[in-house]
PDB file of N, CA and C in Angstrom:
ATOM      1  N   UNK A   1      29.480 -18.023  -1.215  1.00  0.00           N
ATOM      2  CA  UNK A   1      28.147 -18.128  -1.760  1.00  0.00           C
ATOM      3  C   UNK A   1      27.607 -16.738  -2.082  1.00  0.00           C
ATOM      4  N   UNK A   2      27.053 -16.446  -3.217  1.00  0.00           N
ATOM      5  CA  UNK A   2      26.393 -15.145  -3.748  1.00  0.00           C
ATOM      6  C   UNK A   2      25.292 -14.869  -3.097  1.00  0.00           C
ATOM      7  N   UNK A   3      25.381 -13.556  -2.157  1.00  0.00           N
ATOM      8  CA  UNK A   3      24.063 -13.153  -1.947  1.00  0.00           C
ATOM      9  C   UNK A   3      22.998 -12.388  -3.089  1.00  0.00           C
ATOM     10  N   UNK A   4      23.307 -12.680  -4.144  1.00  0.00           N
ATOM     11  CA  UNK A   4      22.657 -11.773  -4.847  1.00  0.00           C
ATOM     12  C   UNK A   4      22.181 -13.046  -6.023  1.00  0.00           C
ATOM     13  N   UNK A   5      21.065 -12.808  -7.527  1.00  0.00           N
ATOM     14  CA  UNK A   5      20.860 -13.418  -8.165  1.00  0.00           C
ATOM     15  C   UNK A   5      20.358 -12.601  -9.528  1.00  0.00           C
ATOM     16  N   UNK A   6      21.164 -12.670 -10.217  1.00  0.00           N
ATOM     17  CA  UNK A   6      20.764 -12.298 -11.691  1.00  0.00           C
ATOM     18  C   UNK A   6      19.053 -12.379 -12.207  1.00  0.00           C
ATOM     19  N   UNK A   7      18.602 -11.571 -12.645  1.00  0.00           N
ATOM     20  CA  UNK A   7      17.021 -11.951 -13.202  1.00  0.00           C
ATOM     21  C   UNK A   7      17.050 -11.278 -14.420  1.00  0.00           C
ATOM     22  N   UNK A   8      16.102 -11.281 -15.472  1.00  0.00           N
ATOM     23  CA  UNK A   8      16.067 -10.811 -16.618  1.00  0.00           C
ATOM     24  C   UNK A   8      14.499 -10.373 -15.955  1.00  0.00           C
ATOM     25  N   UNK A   9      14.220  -9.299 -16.608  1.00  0.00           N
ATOM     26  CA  UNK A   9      12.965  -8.577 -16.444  1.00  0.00           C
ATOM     27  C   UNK A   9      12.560  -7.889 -17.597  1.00  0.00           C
ATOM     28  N   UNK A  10      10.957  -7.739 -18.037  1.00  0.00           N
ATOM     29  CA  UNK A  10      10.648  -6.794 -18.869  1.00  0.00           C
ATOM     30  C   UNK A  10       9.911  -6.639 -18.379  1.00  0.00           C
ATOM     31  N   UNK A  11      10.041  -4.683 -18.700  1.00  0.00           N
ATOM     32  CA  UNK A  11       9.061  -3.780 -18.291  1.00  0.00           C
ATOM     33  C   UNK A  11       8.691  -3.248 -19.537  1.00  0.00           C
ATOM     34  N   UNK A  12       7.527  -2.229 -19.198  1.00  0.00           N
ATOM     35  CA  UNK A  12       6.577  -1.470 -20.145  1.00  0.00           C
ATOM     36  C   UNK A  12       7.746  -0.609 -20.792  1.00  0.00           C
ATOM     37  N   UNK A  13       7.467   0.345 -22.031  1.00  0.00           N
ATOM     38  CA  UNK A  13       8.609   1.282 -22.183  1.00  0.00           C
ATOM     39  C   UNK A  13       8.397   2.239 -21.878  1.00  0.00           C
ATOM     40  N   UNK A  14       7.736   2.845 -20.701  1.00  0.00           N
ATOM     41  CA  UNK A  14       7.330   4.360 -19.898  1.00  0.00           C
ATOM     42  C   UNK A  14       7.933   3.613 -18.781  1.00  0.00           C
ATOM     43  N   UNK A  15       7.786   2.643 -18.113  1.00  0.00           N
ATOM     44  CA  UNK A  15       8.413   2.302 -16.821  1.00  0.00           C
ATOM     45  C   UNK A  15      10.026   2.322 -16.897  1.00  0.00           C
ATOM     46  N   UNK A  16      10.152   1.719 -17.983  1.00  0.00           N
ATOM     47  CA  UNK A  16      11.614   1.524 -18.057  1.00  0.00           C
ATOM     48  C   UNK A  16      12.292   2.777 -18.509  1.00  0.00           C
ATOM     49  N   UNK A  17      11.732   3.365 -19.198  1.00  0.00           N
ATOM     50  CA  UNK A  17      12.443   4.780 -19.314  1.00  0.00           C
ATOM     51  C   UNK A  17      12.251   5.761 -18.168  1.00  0.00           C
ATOM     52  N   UNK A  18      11.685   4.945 -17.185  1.00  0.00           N
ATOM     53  CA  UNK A  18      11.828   6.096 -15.919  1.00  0.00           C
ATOM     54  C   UNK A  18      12.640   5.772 -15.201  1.00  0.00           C
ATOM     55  N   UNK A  19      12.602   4.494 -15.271  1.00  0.00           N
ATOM     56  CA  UNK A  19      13.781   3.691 -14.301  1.00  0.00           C
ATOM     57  C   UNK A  19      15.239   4.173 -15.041  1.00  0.00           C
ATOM     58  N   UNK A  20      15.521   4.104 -16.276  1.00  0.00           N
ATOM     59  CA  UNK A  20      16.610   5.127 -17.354  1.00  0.00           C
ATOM     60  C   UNK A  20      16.834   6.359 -16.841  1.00  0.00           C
ATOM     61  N   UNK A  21      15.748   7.239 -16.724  1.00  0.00           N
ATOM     62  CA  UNK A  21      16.180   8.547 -16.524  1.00  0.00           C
ATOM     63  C   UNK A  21      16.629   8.708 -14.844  1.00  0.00           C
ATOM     64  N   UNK A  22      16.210   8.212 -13.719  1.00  0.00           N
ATOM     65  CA  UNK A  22      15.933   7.871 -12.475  1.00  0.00           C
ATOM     66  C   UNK A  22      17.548   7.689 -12.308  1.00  0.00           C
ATOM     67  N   UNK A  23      18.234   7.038 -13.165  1.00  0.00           N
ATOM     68  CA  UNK A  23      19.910   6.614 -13.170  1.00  0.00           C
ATOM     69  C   UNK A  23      20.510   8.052 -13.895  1.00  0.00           C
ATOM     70  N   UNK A  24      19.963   8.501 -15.275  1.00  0.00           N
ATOM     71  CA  UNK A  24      20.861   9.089 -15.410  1.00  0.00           C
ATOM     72  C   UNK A  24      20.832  10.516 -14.954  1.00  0.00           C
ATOM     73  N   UNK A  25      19.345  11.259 -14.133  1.00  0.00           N
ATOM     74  CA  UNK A  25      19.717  12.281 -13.401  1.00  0.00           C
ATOM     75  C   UNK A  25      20.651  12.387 -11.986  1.00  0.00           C
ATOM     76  N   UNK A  26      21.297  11.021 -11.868  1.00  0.00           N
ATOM     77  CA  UNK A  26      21.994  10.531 -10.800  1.00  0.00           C
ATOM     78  C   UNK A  26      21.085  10.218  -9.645  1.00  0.00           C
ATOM     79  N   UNK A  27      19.481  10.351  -9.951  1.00  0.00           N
ATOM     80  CA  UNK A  27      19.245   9.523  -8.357  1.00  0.00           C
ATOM     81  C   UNK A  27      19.741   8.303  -7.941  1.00  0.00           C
ATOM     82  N   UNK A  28      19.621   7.607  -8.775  1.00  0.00           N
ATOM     83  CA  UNK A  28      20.501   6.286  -8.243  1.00  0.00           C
ATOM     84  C   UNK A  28      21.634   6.036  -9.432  1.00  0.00           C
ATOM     85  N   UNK A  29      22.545   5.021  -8.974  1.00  0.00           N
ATOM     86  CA  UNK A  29      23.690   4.448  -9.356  1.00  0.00           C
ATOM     87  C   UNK A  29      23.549   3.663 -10.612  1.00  0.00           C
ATOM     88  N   UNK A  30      22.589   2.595 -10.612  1.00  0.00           N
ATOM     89  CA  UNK A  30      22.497   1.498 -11.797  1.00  0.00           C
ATOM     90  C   UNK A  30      20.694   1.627 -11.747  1.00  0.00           C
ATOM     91  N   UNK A  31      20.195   0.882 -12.845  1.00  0.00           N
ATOM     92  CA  UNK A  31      19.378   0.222 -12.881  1.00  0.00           C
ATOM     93  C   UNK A  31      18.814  -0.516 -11.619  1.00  0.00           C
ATOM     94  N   UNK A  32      19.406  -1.463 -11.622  1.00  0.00           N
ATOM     95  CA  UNK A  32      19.144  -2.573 -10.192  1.00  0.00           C
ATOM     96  C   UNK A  32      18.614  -1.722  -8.919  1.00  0.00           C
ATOM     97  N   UNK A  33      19.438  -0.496  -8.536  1.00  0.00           N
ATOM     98  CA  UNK A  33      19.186  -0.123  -7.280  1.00  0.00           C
ATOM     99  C   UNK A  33      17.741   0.531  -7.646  1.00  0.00           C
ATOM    100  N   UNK A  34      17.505   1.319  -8.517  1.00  0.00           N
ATOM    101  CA  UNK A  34      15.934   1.488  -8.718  1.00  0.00           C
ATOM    102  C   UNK A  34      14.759   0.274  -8.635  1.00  0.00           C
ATOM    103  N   UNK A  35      14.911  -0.161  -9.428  1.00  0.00           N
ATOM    104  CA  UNK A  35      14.768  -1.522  -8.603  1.00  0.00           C
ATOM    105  C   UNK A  35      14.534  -2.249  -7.399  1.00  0.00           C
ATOM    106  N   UNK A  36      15.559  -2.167  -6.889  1.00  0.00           N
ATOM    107  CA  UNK A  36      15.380  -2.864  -5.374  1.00  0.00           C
ATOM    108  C   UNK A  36      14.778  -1.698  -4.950  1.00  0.00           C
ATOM    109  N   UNK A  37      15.072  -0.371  -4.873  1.00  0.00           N
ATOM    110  CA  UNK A  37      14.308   0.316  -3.951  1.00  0.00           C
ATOM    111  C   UNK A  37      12.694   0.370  -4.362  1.00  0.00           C
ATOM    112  N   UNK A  38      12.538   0.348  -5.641  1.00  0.00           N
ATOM    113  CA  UNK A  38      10.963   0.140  -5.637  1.00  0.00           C
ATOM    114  C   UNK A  38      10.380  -1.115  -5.054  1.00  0.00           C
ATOM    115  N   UNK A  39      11.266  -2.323  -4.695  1.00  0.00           N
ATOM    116  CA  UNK A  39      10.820  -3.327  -4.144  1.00  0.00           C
ATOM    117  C   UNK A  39      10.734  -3.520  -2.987  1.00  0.00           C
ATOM    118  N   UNK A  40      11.566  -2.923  -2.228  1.00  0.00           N
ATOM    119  CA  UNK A  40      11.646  -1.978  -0.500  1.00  0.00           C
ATOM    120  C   UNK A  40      10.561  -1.963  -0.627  1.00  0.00           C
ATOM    121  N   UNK A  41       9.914  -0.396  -1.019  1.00  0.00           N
ATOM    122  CA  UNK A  41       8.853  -0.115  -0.566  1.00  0.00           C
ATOM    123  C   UNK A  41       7.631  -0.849  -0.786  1.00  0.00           C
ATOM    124  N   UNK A  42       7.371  -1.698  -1.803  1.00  0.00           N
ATOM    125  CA  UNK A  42       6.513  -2.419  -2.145  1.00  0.00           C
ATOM    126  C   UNK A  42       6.060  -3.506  -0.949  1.00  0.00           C
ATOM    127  N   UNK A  43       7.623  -3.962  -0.541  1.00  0.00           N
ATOM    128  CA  UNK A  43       7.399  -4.951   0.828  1.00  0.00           C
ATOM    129  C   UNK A  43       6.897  -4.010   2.170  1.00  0.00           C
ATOM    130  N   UNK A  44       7.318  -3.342   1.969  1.00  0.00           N
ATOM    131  CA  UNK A  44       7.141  -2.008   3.077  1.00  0.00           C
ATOM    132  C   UNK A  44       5.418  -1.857   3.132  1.00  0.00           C
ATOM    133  N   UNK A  45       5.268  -1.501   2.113  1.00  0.00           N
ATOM    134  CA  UNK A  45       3.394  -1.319   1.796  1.00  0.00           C
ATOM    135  C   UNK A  45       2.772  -1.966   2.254  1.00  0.00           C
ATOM    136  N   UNK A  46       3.502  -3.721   1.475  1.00  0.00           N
ATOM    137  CA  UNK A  46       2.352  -5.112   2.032  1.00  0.00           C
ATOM    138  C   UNK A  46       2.532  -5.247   3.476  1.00  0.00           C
ATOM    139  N   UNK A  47       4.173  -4.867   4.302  1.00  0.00           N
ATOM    140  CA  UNK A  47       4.073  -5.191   6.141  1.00  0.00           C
ATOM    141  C   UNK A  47       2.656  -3.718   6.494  1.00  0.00           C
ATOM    142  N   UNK A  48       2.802  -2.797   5.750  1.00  0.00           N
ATOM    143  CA  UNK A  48       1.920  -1.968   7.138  1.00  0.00           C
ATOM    144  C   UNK A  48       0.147  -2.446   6.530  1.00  0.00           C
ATOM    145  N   UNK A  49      -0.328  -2.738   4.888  1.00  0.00           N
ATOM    146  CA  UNK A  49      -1.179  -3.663   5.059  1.00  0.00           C
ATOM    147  C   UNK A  49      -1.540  -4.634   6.366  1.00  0.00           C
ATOM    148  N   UNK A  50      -0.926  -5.437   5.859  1.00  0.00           N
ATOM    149  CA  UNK A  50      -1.192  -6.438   7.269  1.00  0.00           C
ATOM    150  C   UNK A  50      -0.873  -6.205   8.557  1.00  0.00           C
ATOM    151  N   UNK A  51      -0.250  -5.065   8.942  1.00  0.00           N
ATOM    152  CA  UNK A  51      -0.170  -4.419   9.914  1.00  0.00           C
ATOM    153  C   UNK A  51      -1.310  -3.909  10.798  1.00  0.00           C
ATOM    154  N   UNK A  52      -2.349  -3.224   9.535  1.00  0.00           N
ATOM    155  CA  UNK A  52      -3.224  -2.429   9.315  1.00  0.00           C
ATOM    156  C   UNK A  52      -4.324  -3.392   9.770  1.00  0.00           C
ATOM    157  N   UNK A  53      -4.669  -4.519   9.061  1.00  0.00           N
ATOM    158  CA  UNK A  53      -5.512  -5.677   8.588  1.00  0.00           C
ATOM    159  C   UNK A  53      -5.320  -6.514  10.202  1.00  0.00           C
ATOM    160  N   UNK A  54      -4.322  -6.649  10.480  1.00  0.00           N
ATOM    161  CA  UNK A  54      -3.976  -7.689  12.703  1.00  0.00           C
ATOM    162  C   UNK A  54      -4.565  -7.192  13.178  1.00  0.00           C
ATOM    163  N   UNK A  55      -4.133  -5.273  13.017  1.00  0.00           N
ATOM    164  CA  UNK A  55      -4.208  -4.362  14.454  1.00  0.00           C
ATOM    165  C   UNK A  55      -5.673  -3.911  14.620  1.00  0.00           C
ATOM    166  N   UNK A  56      -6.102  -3.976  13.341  1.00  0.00           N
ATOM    167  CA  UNK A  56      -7.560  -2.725  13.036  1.00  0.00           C
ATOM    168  C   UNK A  56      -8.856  -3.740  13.117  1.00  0.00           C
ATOM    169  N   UNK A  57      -8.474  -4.017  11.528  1.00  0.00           N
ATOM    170  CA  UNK A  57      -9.657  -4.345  10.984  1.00  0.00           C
ATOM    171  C   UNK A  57      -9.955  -6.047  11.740  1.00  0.00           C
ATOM    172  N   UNK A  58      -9.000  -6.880  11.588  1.00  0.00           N
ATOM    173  CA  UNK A  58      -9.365  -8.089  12.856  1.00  0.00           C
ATOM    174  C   UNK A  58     -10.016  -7.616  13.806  1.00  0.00           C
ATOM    175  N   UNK A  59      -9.683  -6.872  14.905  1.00  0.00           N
ATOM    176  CA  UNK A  59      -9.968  -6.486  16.231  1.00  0.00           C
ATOM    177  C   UNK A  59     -11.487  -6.286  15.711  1.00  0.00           C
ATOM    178  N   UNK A  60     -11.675  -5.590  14.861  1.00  0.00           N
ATOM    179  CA  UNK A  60     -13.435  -4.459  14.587  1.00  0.00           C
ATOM    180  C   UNK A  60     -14.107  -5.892  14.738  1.00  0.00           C
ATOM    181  N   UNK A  61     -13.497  -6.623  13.506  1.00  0.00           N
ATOM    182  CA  UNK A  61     -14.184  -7.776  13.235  1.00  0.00           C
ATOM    183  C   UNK A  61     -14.764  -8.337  13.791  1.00  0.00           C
ATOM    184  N   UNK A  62     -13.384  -9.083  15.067  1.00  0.00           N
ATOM    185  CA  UNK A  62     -13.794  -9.523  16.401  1.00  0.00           C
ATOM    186  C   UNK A  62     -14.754  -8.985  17.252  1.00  0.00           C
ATOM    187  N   UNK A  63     -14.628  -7.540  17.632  1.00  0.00           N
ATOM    188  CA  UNK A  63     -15.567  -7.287  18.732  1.00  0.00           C
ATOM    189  C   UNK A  63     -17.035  -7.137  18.017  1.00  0.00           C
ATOM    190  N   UNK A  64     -17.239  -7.117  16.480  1.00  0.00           N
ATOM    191  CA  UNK A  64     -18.733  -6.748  15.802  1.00  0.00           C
ATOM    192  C   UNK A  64     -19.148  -8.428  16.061  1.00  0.00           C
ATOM    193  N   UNK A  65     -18.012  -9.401  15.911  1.00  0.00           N
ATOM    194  CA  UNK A  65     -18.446 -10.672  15.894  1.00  0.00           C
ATOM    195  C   UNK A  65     -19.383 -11.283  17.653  1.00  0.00           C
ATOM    196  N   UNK A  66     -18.443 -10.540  18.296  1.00  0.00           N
ATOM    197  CA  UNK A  66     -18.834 -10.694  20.085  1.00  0.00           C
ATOM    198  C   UNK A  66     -19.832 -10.052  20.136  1.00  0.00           C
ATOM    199  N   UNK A  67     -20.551  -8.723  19.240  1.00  0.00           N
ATOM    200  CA  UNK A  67     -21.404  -7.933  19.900  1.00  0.00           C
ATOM    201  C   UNK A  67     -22.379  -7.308  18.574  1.00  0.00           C
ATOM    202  N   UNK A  68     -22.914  -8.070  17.997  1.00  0.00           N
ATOM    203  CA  UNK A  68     -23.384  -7.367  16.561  1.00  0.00           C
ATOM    204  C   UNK A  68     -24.616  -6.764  16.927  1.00  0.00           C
ATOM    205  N   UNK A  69     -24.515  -6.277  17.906  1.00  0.00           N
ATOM    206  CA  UNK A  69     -25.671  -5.001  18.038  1.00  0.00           C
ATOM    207  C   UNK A  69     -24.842  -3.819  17.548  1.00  0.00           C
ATOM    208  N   UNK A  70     -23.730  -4.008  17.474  1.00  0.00           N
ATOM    209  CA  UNK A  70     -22.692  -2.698  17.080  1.00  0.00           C
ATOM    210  C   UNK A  70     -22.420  -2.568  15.719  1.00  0.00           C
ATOM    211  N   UNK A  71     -23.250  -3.383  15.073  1.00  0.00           N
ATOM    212  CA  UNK A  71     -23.065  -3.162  13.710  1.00  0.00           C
ATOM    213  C   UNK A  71     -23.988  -2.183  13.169  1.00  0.00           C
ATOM    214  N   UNK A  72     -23.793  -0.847  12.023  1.00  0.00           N
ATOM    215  CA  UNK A  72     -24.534  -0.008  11.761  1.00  0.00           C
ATOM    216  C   UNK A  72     -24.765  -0.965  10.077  1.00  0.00           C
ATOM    217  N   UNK A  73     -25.853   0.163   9.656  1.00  0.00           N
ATOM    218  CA  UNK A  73     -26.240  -0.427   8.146  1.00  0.00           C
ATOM    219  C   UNK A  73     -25.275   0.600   7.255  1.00  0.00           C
ATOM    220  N   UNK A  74     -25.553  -0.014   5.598  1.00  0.00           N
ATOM    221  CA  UNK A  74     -24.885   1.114   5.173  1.00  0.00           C
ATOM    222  C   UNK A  74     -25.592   2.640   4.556  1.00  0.00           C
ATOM    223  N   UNK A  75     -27.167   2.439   5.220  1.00  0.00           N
ATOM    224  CA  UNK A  75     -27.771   3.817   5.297  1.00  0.00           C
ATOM    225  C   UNK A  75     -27.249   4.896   6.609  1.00  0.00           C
ATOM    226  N   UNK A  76     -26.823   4.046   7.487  1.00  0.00           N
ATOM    227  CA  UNK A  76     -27.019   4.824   8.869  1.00  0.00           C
ATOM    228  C   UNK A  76     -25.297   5.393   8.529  1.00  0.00           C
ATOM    229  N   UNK A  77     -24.407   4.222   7.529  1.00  0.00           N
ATOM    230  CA  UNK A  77     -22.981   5.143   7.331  1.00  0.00           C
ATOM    231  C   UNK A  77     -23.388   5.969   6.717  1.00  0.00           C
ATOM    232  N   UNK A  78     -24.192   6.630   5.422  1.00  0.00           N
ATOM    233  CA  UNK A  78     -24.415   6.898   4.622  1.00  0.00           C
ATOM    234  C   UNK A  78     -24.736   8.931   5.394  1.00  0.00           C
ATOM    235  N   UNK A  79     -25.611   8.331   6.267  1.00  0.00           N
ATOM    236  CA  UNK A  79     -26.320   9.291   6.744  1.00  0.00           C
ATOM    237  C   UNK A  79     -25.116   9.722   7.708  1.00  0.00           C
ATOM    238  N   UNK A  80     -24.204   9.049   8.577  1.00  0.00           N
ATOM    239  CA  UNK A  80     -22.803  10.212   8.978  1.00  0.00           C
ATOM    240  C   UNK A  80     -22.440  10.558   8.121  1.00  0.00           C
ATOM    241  N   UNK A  81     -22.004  10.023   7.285  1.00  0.00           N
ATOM    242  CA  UNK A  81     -20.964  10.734   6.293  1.00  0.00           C
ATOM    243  C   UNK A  81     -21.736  11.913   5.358  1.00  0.00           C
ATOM    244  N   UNK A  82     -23.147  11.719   5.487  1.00  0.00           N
ATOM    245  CA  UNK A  82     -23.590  13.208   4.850  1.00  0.00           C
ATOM    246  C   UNK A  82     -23.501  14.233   5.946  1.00  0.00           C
ATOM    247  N   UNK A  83     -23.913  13.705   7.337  1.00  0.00           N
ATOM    248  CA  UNK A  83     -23.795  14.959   8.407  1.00  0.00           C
ATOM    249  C   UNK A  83     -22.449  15.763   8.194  1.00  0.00           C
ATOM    250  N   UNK A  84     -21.178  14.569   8.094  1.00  0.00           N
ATOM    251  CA  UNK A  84     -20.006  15.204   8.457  1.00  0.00           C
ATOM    252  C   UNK A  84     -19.607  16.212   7.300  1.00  0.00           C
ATOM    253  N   UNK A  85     -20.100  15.912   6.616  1.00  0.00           N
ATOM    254  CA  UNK A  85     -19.493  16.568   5.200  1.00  0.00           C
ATOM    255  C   UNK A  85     -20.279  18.069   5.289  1.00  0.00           C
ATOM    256  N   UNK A  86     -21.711  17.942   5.795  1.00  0.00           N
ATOM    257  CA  UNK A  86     -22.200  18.696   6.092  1.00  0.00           C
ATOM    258  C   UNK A  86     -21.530  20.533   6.709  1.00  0.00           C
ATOM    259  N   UNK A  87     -21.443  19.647   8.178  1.00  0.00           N
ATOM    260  CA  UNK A  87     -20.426  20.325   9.113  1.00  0.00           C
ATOM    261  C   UNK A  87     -19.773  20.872   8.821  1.00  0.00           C
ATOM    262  N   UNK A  88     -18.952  20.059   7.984  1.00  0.00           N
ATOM    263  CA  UNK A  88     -17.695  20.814   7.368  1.00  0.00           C
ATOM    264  C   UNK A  88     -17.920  22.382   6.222  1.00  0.00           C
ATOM    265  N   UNK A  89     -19.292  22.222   6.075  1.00  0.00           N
ATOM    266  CA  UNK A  89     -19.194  23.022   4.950  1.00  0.00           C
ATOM    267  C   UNK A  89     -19.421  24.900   5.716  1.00  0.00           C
TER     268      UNK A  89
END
């Protein structure tokens, strides 16, 4: 049984001529492997997304949901983020 599956694809002609040159400065072998490796990372991106989205932003969610006295406005962000920038200067 084939682990693999034929697809026909069209791309833009700046994408595809990068994916062209990408082969023939020898970073990769064929076409395809440019390819899959841009699709690696693409899956790669969306796991630490939702990685990001379980570990972080749920949790905030949760505990602003248990305790919304802990919620600031978006003047009072407004007003750190001018202090900090401040500081910095």
């Amino acid at each position: 049984m084939r682990t693999t599956q034929q697809l026909s694809i069209t791309l833009p002609n700046d994408i595809a001529n990068m994916v062209k040159t990408k082969v023939s400065v020898g970073e990769y072998a064929s076409e395809s492997e440019v390819i899959r490796d841009g699709l690696r990372v693409l899956l790669a991106r969306d796991r630490a997304v939702e990685t990001w989205l379980n570990n972080q932003v749920g949790l905030a969610y949760d505990a602003l949901k248990a305790d919304p006295s802990r919620a600031v406005t978006p003047d009072q962000v407004r007003a750190r983020l001018a202090a900090e920038h401040a500081k910095a200067q």
